[in-house]
ModelCIF file with pLDDT and N, C-alpha, C, O atoms, coordinates in Angstrom:
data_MODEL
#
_entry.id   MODEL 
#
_entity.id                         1 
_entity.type                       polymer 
_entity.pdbx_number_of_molecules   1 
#
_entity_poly.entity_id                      1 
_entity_poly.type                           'polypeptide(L)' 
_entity_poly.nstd_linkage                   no 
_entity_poly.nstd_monomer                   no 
_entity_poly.pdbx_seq_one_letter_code       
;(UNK)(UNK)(UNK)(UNK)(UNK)(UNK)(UNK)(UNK)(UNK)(UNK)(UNK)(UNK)(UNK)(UNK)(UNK)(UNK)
(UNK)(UNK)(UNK)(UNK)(UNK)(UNK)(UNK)(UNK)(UNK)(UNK)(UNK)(UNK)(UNK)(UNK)(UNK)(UNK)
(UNK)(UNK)(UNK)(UNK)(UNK)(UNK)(UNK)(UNK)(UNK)(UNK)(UNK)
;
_entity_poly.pdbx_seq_one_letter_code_can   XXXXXXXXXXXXXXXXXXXXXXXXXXXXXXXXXXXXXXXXXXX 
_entity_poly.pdbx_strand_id                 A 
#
loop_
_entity_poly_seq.entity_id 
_entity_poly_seq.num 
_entity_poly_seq.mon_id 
_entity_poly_seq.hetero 
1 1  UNK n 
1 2  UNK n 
1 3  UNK n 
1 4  UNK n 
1 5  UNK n 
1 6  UNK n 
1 7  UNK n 
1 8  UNK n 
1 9  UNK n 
1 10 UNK n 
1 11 UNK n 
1 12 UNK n 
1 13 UNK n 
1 14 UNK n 
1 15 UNK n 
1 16 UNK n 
1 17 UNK n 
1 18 UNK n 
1 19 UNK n 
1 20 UNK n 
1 21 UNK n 
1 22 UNK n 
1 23 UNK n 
1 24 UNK n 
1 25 UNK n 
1 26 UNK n 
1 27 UNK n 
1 28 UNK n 
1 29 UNK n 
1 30 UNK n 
1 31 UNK n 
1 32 UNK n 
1 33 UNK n 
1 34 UNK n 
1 35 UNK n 
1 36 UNK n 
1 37 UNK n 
1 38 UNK n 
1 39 UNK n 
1 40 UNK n 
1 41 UNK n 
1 42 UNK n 
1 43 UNK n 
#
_struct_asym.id          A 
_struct_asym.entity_id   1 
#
loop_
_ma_qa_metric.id 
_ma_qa_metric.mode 
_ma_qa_metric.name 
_ma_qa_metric.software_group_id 
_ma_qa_metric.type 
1 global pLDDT . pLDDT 
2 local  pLDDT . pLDDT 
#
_ma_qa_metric_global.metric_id      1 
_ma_qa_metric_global.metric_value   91.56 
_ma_qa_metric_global.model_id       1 
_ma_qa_metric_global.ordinal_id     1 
#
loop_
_ma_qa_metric_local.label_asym_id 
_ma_qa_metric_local.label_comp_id 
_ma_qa_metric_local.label_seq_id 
_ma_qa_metric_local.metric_id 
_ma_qa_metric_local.metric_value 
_ma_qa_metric_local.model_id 
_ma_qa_metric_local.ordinal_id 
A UNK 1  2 82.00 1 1  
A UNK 2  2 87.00 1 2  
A UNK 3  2 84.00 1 3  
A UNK 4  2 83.00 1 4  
A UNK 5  2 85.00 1 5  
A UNK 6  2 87.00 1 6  
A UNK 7  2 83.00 1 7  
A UNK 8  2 81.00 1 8  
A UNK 9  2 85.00 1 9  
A UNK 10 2 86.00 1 10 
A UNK 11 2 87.00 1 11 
A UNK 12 2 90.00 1 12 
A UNK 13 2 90.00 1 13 
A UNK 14 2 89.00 1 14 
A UNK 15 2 90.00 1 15 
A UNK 16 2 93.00 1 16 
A UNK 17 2 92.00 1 17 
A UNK 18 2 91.00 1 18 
A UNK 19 2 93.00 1 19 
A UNK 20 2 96.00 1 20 
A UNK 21 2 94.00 1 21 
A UNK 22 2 94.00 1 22 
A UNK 23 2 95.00 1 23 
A UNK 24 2 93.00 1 24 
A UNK 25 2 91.00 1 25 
A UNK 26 2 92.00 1 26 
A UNK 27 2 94.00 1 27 
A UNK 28 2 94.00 1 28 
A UNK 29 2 94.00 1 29 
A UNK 30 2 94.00 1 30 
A UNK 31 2 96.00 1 31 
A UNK 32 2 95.00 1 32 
A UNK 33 2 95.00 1 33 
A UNK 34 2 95.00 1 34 
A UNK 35 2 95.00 1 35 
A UNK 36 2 96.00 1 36 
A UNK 37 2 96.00 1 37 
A UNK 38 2 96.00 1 38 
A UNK 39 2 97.00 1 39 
A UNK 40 2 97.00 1 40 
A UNK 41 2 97.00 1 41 
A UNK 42 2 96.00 1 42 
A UNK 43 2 97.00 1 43 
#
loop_
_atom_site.group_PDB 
_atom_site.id 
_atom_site.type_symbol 
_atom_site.label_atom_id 
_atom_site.label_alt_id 
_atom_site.label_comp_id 
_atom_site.label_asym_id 
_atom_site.label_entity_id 
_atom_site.label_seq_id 
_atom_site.pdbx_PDB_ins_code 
_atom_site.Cartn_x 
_atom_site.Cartn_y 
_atom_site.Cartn_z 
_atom_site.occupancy 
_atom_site.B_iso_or_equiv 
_atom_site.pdbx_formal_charge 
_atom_site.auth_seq_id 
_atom_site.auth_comp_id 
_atom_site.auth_asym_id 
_atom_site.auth_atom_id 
_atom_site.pdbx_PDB_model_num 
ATOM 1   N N  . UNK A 1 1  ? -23.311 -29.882 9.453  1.00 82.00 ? 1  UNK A N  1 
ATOM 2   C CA . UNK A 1 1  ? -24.038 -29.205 10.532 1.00 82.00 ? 1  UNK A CA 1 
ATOM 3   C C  . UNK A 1 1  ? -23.421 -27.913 11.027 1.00 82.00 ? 1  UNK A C  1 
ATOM 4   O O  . UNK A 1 1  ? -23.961 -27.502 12.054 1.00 82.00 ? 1  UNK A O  1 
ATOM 5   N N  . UNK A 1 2  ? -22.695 -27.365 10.688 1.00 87.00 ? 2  UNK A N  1 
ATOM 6   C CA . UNK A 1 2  ? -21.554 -26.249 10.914 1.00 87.00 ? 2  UNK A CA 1 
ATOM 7   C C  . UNK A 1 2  ? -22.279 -24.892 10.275 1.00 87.00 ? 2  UNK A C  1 
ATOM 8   O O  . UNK A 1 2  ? -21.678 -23.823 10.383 1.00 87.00 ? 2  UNK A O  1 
ATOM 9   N N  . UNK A 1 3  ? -23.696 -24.941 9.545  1.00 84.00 ? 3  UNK A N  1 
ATOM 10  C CA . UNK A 1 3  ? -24.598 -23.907 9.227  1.00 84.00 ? 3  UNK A CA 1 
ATOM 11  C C  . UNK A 1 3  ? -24.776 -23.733 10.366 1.00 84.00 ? 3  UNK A C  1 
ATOM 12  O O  . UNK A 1 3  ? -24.133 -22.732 10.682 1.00 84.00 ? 3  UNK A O  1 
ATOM 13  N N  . UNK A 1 4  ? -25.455 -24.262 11.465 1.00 83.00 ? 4  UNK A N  1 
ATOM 14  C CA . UNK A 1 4  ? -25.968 -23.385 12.735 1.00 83.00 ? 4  UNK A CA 1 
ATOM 15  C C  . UNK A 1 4  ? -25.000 -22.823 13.483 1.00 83.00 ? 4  UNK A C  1 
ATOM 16  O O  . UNK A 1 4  ? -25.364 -21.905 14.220 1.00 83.00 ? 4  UNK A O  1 
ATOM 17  N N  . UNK A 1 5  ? -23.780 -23.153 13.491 1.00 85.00 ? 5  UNK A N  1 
ATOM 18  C CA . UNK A 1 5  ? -23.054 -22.346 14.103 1.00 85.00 ? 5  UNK A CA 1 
ATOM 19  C C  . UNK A 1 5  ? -22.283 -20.697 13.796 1.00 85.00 ? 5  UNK A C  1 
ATOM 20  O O  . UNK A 1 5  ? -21.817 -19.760 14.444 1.00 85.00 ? 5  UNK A O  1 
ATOM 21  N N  . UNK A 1 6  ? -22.518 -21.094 12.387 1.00 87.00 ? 6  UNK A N  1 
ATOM 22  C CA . UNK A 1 6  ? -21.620 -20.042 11.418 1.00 87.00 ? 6  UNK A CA 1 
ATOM 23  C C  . UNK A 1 6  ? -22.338 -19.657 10.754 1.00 87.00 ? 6  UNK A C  1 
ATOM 24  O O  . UNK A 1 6  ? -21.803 -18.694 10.205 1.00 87.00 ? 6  UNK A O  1 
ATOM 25  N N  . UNK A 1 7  ? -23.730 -19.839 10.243 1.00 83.00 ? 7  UNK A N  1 
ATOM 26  C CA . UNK A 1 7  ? -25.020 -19.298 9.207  1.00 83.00 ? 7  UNK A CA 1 
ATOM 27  C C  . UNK A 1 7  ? -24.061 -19.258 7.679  1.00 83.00 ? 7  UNK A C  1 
ATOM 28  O O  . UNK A 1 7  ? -24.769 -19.528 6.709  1.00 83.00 ? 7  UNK A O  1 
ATOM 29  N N  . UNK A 1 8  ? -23.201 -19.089 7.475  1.00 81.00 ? 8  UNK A N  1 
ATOM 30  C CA . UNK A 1 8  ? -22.030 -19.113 6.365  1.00 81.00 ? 8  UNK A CA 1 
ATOM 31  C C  . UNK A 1 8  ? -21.178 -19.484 6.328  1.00 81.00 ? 8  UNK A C  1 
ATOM 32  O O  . UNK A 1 8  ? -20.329 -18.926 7.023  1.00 81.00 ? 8  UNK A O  1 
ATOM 33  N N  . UNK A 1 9  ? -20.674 -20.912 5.350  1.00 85.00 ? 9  UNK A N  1 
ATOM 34  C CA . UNK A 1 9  ? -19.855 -21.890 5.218  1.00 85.00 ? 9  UNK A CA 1 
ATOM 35  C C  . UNK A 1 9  ? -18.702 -21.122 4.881  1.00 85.00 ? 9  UNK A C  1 
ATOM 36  O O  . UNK A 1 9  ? -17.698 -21.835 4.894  1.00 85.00 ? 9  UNK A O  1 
ATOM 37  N N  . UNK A 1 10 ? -18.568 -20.437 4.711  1.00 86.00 ? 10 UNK A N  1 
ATOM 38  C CA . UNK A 1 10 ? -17.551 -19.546 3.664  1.00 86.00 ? 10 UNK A CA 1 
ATOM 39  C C  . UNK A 1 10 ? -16.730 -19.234 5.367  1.00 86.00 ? 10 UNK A C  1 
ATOM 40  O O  . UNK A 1 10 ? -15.573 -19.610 5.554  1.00 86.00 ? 10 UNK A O  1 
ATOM 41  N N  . UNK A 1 11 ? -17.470 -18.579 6.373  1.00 87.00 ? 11 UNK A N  1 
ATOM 42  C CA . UNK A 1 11 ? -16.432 -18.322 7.313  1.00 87.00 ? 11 UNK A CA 1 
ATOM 43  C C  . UNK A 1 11 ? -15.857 -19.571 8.253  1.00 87.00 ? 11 UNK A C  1 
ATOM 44  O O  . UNK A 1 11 ? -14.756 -19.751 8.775  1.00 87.00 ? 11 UNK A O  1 
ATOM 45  N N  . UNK A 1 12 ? -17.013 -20.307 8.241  1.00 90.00 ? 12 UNK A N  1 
ATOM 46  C CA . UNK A 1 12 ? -16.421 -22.540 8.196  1.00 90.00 ? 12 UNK A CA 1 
ATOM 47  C C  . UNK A 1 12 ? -15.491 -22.545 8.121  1.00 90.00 ? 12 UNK A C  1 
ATOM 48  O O  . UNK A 1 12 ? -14.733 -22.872 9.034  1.00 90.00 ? 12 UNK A O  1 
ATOM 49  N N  . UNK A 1 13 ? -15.117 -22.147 6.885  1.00 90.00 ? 13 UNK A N  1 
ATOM 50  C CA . UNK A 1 13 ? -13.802 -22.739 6.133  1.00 90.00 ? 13 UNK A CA 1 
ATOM 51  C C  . UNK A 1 13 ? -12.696 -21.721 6.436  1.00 90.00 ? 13 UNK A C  1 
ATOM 52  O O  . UNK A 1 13 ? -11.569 -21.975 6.860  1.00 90.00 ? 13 UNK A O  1 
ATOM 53  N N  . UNK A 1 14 ? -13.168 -20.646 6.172  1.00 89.00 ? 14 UNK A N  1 
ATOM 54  C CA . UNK A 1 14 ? -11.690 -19.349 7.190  1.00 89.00 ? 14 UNK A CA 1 
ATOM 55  C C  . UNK A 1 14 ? -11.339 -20.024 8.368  1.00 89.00 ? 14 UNK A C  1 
ATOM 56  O O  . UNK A 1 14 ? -10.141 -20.305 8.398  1.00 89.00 ? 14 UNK A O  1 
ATOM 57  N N  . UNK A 1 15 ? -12.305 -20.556 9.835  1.00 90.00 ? 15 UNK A N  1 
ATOM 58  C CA . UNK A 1 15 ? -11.891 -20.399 10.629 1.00 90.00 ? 15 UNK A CA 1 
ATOM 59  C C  . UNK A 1 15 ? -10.892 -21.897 11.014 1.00 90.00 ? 15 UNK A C  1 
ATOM 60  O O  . UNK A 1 15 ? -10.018 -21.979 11.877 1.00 90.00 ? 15 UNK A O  1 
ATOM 61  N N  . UNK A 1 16 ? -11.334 -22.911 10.125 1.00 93.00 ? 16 UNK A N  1 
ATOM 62  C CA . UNK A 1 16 ? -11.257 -24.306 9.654  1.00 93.00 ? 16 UNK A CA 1 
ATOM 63  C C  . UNK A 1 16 ? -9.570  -23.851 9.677  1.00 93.00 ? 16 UNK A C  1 
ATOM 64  O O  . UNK A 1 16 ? -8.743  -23.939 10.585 1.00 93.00 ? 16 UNK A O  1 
ATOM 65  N N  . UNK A 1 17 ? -9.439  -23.275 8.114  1.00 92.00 ? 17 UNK A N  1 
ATOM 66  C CA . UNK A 1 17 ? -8.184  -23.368 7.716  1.00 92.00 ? 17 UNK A CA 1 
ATOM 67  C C  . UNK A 1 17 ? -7.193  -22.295 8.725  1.00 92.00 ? 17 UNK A C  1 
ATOM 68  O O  . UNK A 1 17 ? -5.980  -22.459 8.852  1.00 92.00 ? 17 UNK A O  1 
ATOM 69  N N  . UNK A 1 18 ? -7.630  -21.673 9.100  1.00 91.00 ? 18 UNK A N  1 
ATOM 70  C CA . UNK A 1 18 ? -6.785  -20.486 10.182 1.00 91.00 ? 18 UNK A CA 1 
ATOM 71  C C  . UNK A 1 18 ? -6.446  -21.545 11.323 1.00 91.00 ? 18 UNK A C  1 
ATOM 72  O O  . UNK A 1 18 ? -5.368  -21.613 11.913 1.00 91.00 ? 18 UNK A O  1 
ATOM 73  N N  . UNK A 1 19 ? -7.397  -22.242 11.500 1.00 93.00 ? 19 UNK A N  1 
ATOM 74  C CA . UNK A 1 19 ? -7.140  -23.428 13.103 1.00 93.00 ? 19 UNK A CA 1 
ATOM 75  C C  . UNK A 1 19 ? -5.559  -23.778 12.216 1.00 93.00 ? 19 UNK A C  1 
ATOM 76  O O  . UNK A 1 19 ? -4.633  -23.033 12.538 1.00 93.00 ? 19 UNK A O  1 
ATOM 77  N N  . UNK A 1 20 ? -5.244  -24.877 11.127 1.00 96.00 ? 20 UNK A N  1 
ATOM 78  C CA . UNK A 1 20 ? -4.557  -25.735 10.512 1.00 96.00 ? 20 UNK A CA 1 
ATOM 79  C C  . UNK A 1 20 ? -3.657  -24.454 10.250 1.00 96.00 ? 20 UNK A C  1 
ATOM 80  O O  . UNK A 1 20 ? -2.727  -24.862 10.946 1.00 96.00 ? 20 UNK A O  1 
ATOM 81  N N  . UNK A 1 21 ? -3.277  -23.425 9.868  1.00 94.00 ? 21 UNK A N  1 
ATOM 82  C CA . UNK A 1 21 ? -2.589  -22.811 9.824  1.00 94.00 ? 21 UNK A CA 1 
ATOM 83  C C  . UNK A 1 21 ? -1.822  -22.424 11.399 1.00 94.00 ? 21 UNK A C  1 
ATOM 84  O O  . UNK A 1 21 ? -0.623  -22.148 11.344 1.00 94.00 ? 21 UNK A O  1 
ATOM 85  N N  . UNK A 1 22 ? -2.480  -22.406 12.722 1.00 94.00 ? 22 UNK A N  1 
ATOM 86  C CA . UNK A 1 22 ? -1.826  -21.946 13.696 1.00 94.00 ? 22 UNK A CA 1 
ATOM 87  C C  . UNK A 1 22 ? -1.179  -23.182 14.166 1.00 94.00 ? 22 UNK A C  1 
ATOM 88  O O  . UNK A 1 22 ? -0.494  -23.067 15.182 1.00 94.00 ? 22 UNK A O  1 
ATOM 89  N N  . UNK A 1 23 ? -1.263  -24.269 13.652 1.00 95.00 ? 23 UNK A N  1 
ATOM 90  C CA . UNK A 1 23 ? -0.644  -25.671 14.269 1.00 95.00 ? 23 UNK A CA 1 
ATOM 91  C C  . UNK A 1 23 ? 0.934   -25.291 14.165 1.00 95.00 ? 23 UNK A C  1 
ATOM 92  O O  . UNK A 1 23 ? 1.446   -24.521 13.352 1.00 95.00 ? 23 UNK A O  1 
ATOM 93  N N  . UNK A 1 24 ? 1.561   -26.013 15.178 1.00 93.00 ? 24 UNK A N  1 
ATOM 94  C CA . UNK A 1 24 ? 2.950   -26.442 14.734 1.00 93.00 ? 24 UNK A CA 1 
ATOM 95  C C  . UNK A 1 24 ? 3.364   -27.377 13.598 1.00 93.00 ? 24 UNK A C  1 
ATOM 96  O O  . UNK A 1 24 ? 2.890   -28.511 13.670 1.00 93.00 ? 24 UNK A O  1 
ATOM 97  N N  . UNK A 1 25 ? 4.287   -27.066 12.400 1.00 91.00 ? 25 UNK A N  1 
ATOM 98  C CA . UNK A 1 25 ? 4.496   -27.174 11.780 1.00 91.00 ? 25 UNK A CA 1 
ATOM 99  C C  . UNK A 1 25 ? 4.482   -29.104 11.369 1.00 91.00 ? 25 UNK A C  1 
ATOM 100 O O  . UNK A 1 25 ? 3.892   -29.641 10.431 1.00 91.00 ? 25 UNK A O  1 
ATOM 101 N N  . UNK A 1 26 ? 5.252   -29.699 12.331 1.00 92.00 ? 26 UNK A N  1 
ATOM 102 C CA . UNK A 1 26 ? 4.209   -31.061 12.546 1.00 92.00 ? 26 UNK A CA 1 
ATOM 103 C C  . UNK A 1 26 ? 3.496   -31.851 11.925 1.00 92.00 ? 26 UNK A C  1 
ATOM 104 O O  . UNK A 1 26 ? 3.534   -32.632 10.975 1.00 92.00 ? 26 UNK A O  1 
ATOM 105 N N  . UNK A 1 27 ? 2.433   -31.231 13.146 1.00 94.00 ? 27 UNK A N  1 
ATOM 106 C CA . UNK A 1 27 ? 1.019   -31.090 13.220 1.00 94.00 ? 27 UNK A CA 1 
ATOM 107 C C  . UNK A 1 27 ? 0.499   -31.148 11.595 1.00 94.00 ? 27 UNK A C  1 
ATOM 108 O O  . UNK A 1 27 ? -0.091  -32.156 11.206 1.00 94.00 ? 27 UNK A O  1 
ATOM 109 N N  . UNK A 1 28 ? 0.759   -29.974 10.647 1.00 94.00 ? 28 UNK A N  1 
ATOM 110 C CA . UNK A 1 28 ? 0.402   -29.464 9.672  1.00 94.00 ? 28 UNK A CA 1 
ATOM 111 C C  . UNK A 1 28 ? 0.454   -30.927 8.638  1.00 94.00 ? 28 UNK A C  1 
ATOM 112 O O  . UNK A 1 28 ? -0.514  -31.450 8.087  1.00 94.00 ? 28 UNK A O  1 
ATOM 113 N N  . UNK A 1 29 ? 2.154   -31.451 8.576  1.00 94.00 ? 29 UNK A N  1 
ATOM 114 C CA . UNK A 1 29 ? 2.548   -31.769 7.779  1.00 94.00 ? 29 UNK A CA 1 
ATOM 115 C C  . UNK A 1 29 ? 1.941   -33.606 7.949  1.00 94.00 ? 29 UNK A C  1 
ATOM 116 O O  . UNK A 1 29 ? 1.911   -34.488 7.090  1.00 94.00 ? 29 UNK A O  1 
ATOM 117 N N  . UNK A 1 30 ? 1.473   -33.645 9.585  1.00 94.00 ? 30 UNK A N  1 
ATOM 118 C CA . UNK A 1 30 ? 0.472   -34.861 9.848  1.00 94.00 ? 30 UNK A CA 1 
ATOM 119 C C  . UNK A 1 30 ? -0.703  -35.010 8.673  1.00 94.00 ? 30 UNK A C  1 
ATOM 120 O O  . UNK A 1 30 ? -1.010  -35.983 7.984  1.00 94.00 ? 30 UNK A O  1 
ATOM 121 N N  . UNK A 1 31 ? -1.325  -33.435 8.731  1.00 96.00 ? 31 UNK A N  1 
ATOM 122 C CA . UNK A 1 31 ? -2.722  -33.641 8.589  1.00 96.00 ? 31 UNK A CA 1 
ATOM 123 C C  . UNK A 1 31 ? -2.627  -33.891 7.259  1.00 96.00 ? 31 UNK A C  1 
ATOM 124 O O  . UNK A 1 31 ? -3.409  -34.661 6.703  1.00 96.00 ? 31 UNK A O  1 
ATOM 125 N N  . UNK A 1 32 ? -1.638  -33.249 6.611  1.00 95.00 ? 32 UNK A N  1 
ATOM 126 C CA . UNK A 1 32 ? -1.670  -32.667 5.346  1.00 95.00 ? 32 UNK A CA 1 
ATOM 127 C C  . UNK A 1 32 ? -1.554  -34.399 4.700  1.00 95.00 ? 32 UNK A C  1 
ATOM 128 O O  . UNK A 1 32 ? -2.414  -34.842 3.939  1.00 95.00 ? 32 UNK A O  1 
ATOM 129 N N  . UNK A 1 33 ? -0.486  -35.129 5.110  1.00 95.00 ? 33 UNK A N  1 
ATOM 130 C CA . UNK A 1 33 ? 0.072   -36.312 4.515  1.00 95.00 ? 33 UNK A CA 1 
ATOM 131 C C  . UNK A 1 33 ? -1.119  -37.566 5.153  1.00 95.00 ? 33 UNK A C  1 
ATOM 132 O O  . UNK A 1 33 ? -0.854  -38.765 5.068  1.00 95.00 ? 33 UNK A O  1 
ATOM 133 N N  . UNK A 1 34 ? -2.241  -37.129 5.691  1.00 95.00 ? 34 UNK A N  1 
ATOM 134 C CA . UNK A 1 34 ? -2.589  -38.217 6.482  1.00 95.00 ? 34 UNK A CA 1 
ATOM 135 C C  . UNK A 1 34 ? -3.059  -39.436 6.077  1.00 95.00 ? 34 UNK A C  1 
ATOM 136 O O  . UNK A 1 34 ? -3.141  -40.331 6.919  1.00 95.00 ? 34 UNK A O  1 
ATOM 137 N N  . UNK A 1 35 ? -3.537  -39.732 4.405  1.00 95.00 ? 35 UNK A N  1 
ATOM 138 C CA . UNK A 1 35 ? -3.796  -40.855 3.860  1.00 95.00 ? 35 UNK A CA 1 
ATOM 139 C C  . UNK A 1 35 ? -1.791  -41.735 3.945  1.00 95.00 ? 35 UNK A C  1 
ATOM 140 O O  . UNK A 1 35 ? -1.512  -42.893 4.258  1.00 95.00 ? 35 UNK A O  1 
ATOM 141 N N  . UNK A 1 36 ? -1.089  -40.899 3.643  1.00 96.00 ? 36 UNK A N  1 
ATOM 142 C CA . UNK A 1 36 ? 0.067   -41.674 4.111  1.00 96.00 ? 36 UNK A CA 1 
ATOM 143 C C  . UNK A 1 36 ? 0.090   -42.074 5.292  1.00 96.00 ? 36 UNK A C  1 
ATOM 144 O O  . UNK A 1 36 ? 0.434   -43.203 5.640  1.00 96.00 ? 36 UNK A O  1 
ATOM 145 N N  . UNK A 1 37 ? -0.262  -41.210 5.990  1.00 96.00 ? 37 UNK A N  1 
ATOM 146 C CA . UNK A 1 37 ? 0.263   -41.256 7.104  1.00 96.00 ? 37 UNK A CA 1 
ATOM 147 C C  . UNK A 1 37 ? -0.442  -42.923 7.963  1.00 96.00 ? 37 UNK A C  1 
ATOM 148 O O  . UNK A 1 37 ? 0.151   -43.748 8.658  1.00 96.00 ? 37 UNK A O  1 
ATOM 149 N N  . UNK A 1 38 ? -1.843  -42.868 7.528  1.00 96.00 ? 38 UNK A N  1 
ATOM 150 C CA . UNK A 1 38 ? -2.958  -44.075 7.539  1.00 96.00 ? 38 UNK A CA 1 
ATOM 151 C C  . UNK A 1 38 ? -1.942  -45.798 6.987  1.00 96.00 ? 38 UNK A C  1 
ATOM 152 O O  . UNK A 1 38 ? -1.733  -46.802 7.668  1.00 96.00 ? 38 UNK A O  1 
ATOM 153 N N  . UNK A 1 39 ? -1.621  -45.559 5.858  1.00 97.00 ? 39 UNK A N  1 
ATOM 154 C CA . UNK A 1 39 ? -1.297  -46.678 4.933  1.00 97.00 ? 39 UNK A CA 1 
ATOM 155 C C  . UNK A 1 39 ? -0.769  -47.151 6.015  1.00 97.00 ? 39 UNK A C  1 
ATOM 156 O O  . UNK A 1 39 ? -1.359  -47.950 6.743  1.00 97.00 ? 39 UNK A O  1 
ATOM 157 N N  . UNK A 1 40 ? 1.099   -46.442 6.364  1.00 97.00 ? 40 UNK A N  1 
ATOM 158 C CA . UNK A 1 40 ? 2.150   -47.040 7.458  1.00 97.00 ? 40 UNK A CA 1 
ATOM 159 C C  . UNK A 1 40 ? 1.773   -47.317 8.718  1.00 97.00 ? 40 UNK A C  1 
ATOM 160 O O  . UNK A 1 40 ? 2.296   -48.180 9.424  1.00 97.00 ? 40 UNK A O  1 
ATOM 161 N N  . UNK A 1 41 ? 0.139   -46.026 9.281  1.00 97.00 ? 41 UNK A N  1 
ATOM 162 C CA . UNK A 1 41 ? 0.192   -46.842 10.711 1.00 97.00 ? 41 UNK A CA 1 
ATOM 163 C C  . UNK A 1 41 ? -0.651  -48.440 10.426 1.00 97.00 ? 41 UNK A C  1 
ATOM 164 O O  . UNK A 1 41 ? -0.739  -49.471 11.094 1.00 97.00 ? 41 UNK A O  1 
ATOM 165 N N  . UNK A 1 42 ? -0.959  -48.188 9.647  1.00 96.00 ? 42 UNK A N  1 
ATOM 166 C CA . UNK A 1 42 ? -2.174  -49.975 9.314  1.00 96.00 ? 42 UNK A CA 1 
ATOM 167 C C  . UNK A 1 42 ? -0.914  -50.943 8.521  1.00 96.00 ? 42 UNK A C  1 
ATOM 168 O O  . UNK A 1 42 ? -0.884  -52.106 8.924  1.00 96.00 ? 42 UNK A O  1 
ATOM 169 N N  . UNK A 1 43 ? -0.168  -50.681 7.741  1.00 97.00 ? 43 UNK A N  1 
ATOM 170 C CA . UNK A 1 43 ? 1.274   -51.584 7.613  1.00 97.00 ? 43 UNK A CA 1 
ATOM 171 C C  . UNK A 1 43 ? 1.776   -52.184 8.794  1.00 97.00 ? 43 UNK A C  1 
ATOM 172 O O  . UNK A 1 43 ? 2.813   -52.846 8.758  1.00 97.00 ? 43 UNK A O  1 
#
């Protein structure tokens, strides 16, 4: 649903990945690992 906001997926995804780029480093390495990150919190 991100067409009506942006009419072009292409800048979606710029502004998508620019968000994940301004995170603290963290943050990043949360999102990035997060099927790991899933397994250990449900372990």
């Amino acid at each position: 649903g991100e067409d009506r906001f942006y009419g072009d997926l292409g800048l979606y995804l710029k502004c998508l990945l620019e968000e994940y780029a301004g995170l603290p480093y963290i943050e990043r390495e949360k999102i990035y690992f997060k099927d790991f990150y899933d397994k250990i919190e449900m372990a």
